[in-house]
C-alpha atoms as a PDB file:
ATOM      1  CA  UNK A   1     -70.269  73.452  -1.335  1.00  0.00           C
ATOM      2  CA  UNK A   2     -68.686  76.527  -2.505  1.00  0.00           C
ATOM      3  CA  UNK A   3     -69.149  79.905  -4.069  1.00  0.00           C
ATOM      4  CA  UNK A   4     -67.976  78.331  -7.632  1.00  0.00           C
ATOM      5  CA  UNK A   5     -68.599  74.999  -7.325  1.00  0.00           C
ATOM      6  CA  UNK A   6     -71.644  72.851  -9.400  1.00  0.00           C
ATOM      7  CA  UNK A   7     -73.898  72.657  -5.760  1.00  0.00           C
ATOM      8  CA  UNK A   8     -76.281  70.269  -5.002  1.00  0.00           C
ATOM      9  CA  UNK A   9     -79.181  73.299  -4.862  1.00  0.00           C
ATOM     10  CA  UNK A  10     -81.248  71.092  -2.241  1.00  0.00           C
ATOM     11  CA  UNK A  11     -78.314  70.985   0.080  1.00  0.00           C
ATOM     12  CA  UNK A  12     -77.835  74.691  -0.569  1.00  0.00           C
ATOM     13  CA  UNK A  13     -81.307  75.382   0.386  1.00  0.00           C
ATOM     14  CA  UNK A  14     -80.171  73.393   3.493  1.00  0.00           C
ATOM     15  CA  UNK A  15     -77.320  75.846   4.159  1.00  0.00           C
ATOM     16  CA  UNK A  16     -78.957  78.871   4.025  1.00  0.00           C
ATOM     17  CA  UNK A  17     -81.894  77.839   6.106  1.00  0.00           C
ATOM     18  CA  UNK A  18     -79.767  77.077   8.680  1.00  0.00           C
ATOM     19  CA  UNK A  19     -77.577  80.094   8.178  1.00  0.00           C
ATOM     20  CA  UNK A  20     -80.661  82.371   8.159  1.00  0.00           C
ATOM     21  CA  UNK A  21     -82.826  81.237  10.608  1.00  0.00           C
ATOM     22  CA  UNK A  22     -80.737  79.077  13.182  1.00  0.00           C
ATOM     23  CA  UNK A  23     -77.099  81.494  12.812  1.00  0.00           C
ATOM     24  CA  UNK A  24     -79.415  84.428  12.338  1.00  0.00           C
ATOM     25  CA  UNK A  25     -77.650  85.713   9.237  1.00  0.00           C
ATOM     26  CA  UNK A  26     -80.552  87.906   7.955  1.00  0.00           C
ATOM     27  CA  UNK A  27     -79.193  88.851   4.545  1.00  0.00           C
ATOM     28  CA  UNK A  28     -78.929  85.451   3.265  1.00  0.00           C
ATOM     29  CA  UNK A  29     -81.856  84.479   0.977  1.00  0.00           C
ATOM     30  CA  UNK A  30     -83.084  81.144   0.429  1.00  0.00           C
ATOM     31  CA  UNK A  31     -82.781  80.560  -3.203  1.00  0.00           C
ATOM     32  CA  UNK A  32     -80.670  77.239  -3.445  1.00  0.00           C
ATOM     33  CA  UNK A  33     -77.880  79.513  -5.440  1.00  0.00           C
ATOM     34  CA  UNK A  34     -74.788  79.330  -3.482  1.00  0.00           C
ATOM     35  CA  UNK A  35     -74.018  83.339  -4.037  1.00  0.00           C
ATOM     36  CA  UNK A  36     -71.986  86.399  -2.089  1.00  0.00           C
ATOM     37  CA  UNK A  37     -73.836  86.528   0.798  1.00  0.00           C
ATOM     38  CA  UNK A  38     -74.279  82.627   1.651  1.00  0.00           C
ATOM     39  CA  UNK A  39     -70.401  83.219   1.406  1.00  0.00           C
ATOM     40  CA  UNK A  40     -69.785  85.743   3.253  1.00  0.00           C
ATOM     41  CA  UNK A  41     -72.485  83.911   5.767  1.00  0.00           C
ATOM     42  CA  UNK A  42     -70.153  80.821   5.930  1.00  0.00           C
ATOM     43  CA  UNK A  43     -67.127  83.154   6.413  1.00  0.00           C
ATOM     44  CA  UNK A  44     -68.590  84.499   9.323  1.00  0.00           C
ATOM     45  CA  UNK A  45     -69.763  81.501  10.813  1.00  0.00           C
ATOM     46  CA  UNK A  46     -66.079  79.749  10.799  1.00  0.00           C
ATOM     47  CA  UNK A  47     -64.657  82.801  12.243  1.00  0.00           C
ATOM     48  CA  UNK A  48     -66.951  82.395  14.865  1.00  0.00           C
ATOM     49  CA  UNK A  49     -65.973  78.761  15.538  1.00  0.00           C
ATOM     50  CA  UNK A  50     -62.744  79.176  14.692  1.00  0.00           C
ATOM     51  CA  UNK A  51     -61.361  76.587  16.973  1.00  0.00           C
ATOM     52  CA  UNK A  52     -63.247  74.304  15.377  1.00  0.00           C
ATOM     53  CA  UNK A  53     -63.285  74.713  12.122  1.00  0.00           C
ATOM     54  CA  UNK A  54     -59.962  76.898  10.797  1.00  0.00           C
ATOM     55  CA  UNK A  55     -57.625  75.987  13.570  1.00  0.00           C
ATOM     56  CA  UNK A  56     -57.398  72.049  12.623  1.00  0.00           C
ATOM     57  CA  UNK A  57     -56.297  73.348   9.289  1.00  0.00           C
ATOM     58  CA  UNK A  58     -53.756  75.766  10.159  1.00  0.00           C
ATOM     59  CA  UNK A  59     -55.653  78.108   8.399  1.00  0.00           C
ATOM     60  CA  UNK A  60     -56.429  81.784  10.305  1.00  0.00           C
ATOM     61  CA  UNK A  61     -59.071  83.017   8.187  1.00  0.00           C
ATOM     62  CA  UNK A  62     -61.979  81.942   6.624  1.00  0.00           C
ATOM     63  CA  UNK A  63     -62.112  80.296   3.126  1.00  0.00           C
ATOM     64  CA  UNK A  64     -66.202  80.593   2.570  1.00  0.00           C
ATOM     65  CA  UNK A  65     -65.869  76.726   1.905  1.00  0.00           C
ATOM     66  CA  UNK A  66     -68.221  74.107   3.031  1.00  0.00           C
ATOM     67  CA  UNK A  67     -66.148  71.403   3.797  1.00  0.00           C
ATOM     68  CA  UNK A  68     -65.782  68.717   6.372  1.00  0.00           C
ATOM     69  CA  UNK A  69     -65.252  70.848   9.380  1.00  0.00           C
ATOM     70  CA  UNK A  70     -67.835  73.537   8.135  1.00  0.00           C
ATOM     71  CA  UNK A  71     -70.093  70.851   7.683  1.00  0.00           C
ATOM     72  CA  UNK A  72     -69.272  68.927  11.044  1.00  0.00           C
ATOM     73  CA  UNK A  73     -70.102  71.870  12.730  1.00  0.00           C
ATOM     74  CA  UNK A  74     -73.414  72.787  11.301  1.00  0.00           C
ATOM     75  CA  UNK A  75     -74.859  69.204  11.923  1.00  0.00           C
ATOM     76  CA  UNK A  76     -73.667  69.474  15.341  1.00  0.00           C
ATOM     77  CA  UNK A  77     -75.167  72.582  15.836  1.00  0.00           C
ATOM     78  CA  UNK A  78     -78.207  71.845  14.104  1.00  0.00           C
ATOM     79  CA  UNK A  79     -78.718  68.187  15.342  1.00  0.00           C
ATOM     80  CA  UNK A  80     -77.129  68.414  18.896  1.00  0.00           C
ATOM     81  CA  UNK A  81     -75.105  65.815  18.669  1.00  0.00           C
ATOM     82  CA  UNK A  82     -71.394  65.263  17.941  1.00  0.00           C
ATOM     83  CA  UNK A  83     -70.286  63.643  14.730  1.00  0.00           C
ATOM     84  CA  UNK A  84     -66.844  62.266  14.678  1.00  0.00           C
ATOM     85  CA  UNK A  85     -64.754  62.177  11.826  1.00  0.00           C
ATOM     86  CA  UNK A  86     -63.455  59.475  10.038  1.00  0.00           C
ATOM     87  CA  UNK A  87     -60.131  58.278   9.800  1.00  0.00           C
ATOM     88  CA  UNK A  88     -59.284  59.197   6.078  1.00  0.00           C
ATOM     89  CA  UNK A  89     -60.503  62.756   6.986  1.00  0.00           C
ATOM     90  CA  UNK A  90     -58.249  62.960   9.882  1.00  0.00           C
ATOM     91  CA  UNK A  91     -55.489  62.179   7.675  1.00  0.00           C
ATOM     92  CA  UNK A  92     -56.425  64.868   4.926  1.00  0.00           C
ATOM     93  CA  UNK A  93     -56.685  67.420   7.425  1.00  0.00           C
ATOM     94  CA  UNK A  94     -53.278  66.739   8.986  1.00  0.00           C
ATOM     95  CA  UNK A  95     -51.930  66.347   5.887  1.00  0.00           C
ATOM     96  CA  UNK A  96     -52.748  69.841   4.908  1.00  0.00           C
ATOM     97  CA  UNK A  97     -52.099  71.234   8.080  1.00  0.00           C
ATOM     98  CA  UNK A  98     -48.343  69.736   7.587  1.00  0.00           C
ATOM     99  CA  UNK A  99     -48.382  71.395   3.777  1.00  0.00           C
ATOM    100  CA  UNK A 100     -49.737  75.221   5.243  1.00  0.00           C
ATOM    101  CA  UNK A 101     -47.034  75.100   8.260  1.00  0.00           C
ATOM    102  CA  UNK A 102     -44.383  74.224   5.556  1.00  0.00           C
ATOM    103  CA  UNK A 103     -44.801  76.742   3.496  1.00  0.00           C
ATOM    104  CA  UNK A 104     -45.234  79.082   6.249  1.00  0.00           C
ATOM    105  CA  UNK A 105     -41.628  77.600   7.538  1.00  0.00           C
ATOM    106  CA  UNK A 106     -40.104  78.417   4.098  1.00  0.00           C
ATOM    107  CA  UNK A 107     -41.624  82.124   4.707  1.00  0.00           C
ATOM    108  CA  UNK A 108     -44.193  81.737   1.961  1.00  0.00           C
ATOM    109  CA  UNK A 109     -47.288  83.370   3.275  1.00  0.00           C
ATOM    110  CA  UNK A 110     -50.455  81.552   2.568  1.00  0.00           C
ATOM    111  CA  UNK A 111     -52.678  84.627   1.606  1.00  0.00           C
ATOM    112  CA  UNK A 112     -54.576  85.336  -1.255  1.00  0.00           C
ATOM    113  CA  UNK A 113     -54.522  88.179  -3.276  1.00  0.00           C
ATOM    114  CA  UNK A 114     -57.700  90.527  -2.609  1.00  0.00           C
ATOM    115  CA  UNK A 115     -60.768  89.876  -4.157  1.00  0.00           C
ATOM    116  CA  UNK A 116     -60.110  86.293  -5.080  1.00  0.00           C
ATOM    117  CA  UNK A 117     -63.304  85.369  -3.887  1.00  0.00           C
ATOM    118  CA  UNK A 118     -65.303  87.857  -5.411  1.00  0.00           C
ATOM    119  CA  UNK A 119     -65.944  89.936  -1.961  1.00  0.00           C
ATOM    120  CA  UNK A 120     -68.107  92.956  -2.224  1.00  0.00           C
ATOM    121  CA  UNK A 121     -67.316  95.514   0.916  1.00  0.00           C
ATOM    122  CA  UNK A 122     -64.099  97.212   1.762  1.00  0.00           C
ATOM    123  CA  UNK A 123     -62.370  97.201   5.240  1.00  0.00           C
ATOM    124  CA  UNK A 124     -60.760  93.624   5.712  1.00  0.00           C
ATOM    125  CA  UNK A 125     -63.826  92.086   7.407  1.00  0.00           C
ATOM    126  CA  UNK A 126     -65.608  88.944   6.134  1.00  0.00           C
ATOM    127  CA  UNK A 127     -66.745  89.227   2.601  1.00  0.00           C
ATOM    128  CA  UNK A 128     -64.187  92.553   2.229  1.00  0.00           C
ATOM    129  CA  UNK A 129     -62.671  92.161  -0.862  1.00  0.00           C
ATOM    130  CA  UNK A 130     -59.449  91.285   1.522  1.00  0.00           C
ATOM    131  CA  UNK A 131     -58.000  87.319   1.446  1.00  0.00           C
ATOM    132  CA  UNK A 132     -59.888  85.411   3.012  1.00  0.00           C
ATOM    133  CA  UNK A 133     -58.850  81.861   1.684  1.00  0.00           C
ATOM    134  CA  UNK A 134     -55.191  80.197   2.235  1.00  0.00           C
ATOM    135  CA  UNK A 135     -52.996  80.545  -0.694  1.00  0.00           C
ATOM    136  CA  UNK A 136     -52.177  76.558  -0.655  1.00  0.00           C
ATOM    137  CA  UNK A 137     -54.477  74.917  -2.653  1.00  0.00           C
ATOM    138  CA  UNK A 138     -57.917  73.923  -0.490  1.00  0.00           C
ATOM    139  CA  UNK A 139     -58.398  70.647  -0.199  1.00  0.00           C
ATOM    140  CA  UNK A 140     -60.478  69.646  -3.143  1.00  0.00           C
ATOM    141  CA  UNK A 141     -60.370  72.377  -4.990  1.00  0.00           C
ATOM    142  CA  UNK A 142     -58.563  71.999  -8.515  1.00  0.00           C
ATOM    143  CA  UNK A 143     -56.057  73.677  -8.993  1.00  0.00           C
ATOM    144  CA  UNK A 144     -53.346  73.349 -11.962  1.00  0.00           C
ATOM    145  CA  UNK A 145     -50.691  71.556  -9.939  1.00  0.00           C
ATOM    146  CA  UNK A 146     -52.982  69.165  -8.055  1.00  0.00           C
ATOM    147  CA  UNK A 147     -50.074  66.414  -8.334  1.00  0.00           C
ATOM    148  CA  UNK A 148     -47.478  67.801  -5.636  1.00  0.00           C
ATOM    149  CA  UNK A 149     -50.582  68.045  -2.900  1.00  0.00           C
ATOM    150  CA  UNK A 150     -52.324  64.842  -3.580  1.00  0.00           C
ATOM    151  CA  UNK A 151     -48.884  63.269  -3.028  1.00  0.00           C
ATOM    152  CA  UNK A 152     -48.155  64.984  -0.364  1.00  0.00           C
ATOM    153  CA  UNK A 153     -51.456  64.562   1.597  1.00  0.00           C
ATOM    154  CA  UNK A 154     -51.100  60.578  -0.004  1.00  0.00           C
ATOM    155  CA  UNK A 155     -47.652  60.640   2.035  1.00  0.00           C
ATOM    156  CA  UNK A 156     -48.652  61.524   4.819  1.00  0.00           C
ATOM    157  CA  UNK A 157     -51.743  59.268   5.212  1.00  0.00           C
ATOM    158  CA  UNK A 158     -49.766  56.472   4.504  1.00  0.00           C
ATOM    159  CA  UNK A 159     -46.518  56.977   6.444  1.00  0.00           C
ATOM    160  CA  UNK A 160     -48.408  58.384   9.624  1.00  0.00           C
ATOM    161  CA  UNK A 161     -48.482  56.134  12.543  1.00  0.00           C
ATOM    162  CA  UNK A 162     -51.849  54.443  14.036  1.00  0.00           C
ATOM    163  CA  UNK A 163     -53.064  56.810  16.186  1.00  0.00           C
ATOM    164  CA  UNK A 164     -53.147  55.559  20.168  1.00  0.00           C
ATOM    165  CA  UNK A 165     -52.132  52.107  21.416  1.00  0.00           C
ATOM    166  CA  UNK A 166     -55.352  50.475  20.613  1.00  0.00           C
ATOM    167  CA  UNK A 167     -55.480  51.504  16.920  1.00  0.00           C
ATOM    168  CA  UNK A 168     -51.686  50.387  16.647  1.00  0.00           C
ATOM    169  CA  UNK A 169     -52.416  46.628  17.867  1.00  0.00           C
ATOM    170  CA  UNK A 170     -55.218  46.268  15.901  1.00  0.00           C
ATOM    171  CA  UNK A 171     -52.887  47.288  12.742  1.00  0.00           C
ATOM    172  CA  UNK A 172     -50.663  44.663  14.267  1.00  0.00           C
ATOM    173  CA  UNK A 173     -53.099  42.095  14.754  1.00  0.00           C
ATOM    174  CA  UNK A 174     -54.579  42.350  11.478  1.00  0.00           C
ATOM    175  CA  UNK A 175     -51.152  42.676   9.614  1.00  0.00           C
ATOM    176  CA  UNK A 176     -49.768  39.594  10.764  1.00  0.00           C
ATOM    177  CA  UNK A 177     -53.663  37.757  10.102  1.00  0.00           C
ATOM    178  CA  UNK A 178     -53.299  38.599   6.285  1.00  0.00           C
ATOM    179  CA  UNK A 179     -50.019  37.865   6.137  1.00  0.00           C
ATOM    180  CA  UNK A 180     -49.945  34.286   7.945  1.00  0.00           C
ATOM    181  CA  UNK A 181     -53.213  33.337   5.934  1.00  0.00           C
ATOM    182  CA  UNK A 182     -51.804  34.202   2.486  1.00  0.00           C
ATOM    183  CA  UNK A 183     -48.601  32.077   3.089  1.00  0.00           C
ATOM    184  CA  UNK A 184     -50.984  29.247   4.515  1.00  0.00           C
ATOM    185  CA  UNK A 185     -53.178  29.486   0.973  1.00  0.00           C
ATOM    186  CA  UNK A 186     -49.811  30.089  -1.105  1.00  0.00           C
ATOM    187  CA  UNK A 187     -48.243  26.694   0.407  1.00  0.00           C
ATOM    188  CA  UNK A 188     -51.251  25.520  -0.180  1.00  0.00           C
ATOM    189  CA  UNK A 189     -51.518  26.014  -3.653  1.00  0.00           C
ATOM    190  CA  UNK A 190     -48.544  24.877  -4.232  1.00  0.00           C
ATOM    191  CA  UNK A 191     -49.271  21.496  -2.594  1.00  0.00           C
ATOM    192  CA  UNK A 192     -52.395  21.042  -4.773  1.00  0.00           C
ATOM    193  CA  UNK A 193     -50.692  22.000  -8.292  1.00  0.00           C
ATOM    194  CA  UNK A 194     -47.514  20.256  -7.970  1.00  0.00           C
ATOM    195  CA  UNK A 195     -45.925  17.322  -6.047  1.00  0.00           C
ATOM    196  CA  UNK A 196     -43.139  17.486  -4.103  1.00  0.00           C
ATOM    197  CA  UNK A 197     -40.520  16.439  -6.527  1.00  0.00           C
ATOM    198  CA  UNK A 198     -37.210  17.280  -7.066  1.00  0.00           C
ATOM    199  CA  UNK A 199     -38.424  18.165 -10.279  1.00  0.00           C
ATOM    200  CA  UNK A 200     -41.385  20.444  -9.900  1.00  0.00           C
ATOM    201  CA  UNK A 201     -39.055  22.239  -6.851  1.00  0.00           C
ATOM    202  CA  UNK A 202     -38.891  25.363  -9.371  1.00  0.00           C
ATOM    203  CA  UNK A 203     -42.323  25.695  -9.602  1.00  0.00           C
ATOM    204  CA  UNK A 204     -43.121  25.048  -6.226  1.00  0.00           C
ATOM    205  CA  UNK A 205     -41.334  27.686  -5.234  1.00  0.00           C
ATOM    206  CA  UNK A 206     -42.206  30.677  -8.081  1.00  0.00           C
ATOM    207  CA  UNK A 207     -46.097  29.345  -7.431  1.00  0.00           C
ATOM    208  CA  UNK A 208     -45.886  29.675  -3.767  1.00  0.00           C
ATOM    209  CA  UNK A 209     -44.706  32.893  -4.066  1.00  0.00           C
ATOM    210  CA  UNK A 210     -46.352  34.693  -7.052  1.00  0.00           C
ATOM    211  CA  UNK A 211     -49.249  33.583  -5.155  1.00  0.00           C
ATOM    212  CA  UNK A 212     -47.811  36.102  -1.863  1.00  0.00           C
ATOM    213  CA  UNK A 213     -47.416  38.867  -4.404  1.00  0.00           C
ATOM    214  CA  UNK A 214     -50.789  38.850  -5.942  1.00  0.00           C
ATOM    215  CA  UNK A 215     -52.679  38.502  -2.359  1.00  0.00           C
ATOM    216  CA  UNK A 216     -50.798  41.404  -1.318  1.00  0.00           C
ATOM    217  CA  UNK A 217     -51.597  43.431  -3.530  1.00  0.00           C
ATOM    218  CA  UNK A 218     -55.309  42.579  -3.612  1.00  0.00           C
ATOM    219  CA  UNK A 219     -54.631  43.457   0.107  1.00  0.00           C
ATOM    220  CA  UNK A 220     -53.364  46.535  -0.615  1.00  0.00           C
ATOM    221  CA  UNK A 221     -56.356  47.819  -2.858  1.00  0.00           C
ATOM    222  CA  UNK A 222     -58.380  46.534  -0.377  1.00  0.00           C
ATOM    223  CA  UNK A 223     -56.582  48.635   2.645  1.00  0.00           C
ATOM    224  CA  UNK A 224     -56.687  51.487  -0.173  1.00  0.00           C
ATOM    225  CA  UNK A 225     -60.562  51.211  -0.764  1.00  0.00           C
ATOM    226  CA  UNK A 226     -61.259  50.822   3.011  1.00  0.00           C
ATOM    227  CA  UNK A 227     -58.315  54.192   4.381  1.00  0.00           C
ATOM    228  CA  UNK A 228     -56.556  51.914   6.473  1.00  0.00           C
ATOM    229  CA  UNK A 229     -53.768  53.633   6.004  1.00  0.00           C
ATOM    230  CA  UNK A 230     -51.553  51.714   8.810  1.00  0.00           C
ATOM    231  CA  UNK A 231     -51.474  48.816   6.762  1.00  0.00           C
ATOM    232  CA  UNK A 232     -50.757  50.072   3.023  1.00  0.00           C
ATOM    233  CA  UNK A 233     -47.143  50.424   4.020  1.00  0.00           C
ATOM    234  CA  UNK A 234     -46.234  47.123   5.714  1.00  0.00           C
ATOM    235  CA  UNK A 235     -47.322  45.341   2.641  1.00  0.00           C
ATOM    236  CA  UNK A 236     -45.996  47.259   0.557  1.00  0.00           C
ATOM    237  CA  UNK A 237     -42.714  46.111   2.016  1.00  0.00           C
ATOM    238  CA  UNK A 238     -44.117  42.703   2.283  1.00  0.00           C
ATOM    239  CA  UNK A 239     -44.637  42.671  -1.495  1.00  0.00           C
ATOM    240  CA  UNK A 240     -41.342  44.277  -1.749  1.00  0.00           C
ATOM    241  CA  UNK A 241     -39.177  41.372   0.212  1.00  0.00           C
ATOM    242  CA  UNK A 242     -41.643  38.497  -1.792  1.00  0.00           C
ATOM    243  CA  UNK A 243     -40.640  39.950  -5.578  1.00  0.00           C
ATOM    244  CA  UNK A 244     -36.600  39.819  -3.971  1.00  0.00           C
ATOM    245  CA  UNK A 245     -37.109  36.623  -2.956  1.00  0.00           C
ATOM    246  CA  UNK A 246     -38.278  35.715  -6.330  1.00  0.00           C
ATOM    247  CA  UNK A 247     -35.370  37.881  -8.247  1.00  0.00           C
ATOM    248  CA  UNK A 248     -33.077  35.564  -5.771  1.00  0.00           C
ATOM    249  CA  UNK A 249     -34.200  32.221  -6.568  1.00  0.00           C
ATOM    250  CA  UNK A 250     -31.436  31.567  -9.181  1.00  0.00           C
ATOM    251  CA  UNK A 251     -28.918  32.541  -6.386  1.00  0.00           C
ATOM    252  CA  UNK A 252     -30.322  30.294  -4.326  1.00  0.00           C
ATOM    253  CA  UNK A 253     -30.149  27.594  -6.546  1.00  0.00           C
ATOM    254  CA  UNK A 254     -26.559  28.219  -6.883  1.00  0.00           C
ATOM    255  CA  UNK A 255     -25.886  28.115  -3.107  1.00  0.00           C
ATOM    256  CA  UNK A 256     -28.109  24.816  -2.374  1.00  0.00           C
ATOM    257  CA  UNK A 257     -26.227  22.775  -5.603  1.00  0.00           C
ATOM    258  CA  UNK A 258     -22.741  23.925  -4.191  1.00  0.00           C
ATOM    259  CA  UNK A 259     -23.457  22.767  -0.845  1.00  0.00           C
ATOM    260  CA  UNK A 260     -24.700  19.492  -2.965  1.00  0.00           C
ATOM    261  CA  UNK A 261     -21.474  18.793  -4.470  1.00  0.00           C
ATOM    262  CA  UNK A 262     -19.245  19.928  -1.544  1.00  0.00           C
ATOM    263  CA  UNK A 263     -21.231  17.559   0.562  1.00  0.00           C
ATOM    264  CA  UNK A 264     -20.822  14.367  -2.104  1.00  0.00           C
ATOM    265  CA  UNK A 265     -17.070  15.159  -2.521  1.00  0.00           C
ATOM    266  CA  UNK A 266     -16.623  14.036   0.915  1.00  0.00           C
ATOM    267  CA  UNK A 267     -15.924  10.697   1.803  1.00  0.00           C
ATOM    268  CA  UNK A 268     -17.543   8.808   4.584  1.00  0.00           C
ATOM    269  CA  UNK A 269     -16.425   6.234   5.803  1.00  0.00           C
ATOM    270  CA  UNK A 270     -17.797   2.748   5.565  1.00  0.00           C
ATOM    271  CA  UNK A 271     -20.794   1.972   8.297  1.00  0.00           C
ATOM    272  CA  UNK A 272     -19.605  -1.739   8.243  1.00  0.00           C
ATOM    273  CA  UNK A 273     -15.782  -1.230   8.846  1.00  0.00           C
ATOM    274  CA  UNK A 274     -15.102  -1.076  12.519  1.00  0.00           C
ATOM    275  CA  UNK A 275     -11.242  -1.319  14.043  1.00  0.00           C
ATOM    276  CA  UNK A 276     -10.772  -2.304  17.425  1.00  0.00           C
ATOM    277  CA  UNK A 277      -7.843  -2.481  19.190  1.00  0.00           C
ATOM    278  CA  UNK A 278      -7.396  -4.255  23.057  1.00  0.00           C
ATOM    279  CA  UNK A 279      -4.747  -4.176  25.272  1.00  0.00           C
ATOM    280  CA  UNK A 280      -5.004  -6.926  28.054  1.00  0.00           C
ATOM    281  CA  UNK A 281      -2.887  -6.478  31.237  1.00  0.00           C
ATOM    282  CA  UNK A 282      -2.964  -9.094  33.773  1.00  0.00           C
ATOM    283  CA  UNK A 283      -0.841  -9.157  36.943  1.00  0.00           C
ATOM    284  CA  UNK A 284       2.346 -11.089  36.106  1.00  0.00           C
ATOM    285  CA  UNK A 285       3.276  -8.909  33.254  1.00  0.00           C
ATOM    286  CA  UNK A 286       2.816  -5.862  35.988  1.00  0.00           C
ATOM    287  CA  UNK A 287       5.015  -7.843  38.005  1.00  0.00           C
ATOM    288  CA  UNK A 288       7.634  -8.801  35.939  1.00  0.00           C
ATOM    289  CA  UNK A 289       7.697  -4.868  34.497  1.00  0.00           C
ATOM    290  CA  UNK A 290       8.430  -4.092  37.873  1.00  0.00           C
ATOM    291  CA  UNK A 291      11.174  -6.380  38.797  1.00  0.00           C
ATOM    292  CA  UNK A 292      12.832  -5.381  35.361  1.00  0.00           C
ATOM    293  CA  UNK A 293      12.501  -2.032  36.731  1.00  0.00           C
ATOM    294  CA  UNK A 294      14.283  -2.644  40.286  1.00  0.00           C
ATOM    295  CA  UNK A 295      16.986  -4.510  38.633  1.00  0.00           C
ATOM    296  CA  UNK A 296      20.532  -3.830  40.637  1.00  0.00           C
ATOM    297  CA  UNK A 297      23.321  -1.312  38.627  1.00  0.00           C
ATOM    298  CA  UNK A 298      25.743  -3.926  39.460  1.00  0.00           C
ATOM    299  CA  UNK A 299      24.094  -6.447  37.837  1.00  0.00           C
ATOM    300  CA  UNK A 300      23.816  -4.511  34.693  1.00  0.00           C
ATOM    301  CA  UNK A 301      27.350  -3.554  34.384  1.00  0.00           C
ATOM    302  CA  UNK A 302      28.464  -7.288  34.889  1.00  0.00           C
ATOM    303  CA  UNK A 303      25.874  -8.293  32.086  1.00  0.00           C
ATOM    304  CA  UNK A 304      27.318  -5.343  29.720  1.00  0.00           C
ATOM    305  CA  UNK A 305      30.768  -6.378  30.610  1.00  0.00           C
ATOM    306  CA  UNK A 306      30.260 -10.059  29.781  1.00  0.00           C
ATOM    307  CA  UNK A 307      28.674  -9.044  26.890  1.00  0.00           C
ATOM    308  CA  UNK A 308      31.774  -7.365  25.637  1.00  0.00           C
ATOM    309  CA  UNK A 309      34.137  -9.669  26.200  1.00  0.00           C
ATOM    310  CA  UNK A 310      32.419 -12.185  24.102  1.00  0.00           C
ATOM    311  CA  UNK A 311      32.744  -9.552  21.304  1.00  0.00           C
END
């Protein structure tokens, strides 16, 4: 709810009871119109929880804006009880506390200019006329460059990290559940459509795999619809790798037929073809190569000697 917003006028009725009669801000009236002084009631009310409700932000005044912190704290207040946030809030809060300490860091100072919202007193208090909103868009607020801070806030939801070790296993776990039971139903499918032929080894392949993509990206919707955020990434890469795989396939081909031919140009030797070569040494022959061996020099000569003569 907000000063310029369409309001529900029941829930504004809401607000201003409990601003009246709980926060004891007497000038409020309870006429369902969200006007000045419900605003500058809300004002005053996050400046008095500031920890609470600015801080998280990054925002050190008030914006008159009844958003999820505003509204945290009131039901807290009003109900006694603490009401945690969800994750996808989380995430748009740090997101836009990243996006005012940014421009803060490039010495842009997120103030208003005075009277933006319409305040009626003088003096830089609540409801003064002075700022009192950030000059960064607030989050759900149009604005005519919405784009840049969606993405942004978009980035950083998606590229944070789970948040303690728990949350970051549980990521895990269910990560690698989707993935290993879309591979089982893409093989699967494959088995059922085509047999495994040398023929049908094409389509085999594109079906197994066109089958990864699409279940990714149903899984991806799905993690979109549901803010888990810790998982949008991982198949995004997973769909990312499947659609290279795919764009590789003709490569592949390539490679597996040129190991194909390399391998038949090679020939292999008969199976039925066997040499085998024995040498048998038995005792004499060791004997008589050793008495050749120990043969005299004087016998030798004599033989040589004869030998020439003869010539």
């Amino acid at each position: 709810m907000r000063i310029d917003f369409v309001n529900d006028p029941d829930q504004v009725y809401l607000l201003q009871s409990f601003l009246k009669y709980i926060e004891g801000y007497d000038t409020v009236s309870l006429t369902g119109v969200f006007d000045q002084a419900t605003f500058d009631a809300v004002s005053a009310f996050q400046v008095k929880f500031q920890s609470d409700i600015l801080t998280p932000w990054g925002l050190t005044q008030p914006t008159g804006y009844v958003y999820i912190l505003t509204l945290k704290k009131i039901n807290e207040i009003y109900c006694q009880t603490i009401y945690p946030l969800n994750d996808a809030q989380q995430q748009e809060i740090v997101a836009y506390k990243a996006l005012i300490e940014s421009l803060r860091a490039q010495g842009i100072n997120p103030e208003l200019p005075p009277g933006y919202y319409g305040g009626s007193t003088s003096g830089g208090e609540v409801g003064s006329g002075t700022s009192t909103g950030p000059l960064a868009p607030i989050v759900g607020e149009a604005t005519s460059t919405p784009k840049g801070q969606n993405i942004r806030g978009l980035a950083a939801a998606i590229f944070s990290m789970p948040k303690g070790v728990g949350n970051f296993f549980q990521c895990l776990w269910e990560l690698l559940l989707i993935l290993v039971v879309l591979y089982i139903l893409a093989s699967v499918l494959e088995d059922v459509l085509y047999s495994d032929l040398p023929e049908n080894t094409k389509k085999r392949f594109f079906t197994k795999w066109v089958a990864v993509a699409l279940g990714l990206l149903v899984a991806i919707a799905i993690a979109w619809a549901l803010s888990e955020w810790c998982l949008i990434l991982p198949f995004a890469l997973a769909l990312l790798i499947s659609l290279i795989t795919m764009a590789l396939y003709p490569q592949r081909s390539a490679i597996k037929n040129w190991y194909s031919v390399k391998s038949a140009a090679i020939p292999m030797p008969p199976a039925s073809i066997t040499k085998t070569t024995t040498v048998t040494t038995t005792p004499d022959a060791i004997k008589e190569t050793k008495t050749e061996v120990k043969t005299e020099p004087a016998k030798v000569e004599t033989k040589i000697e004869k030998t020439e003569l003869k010539k």
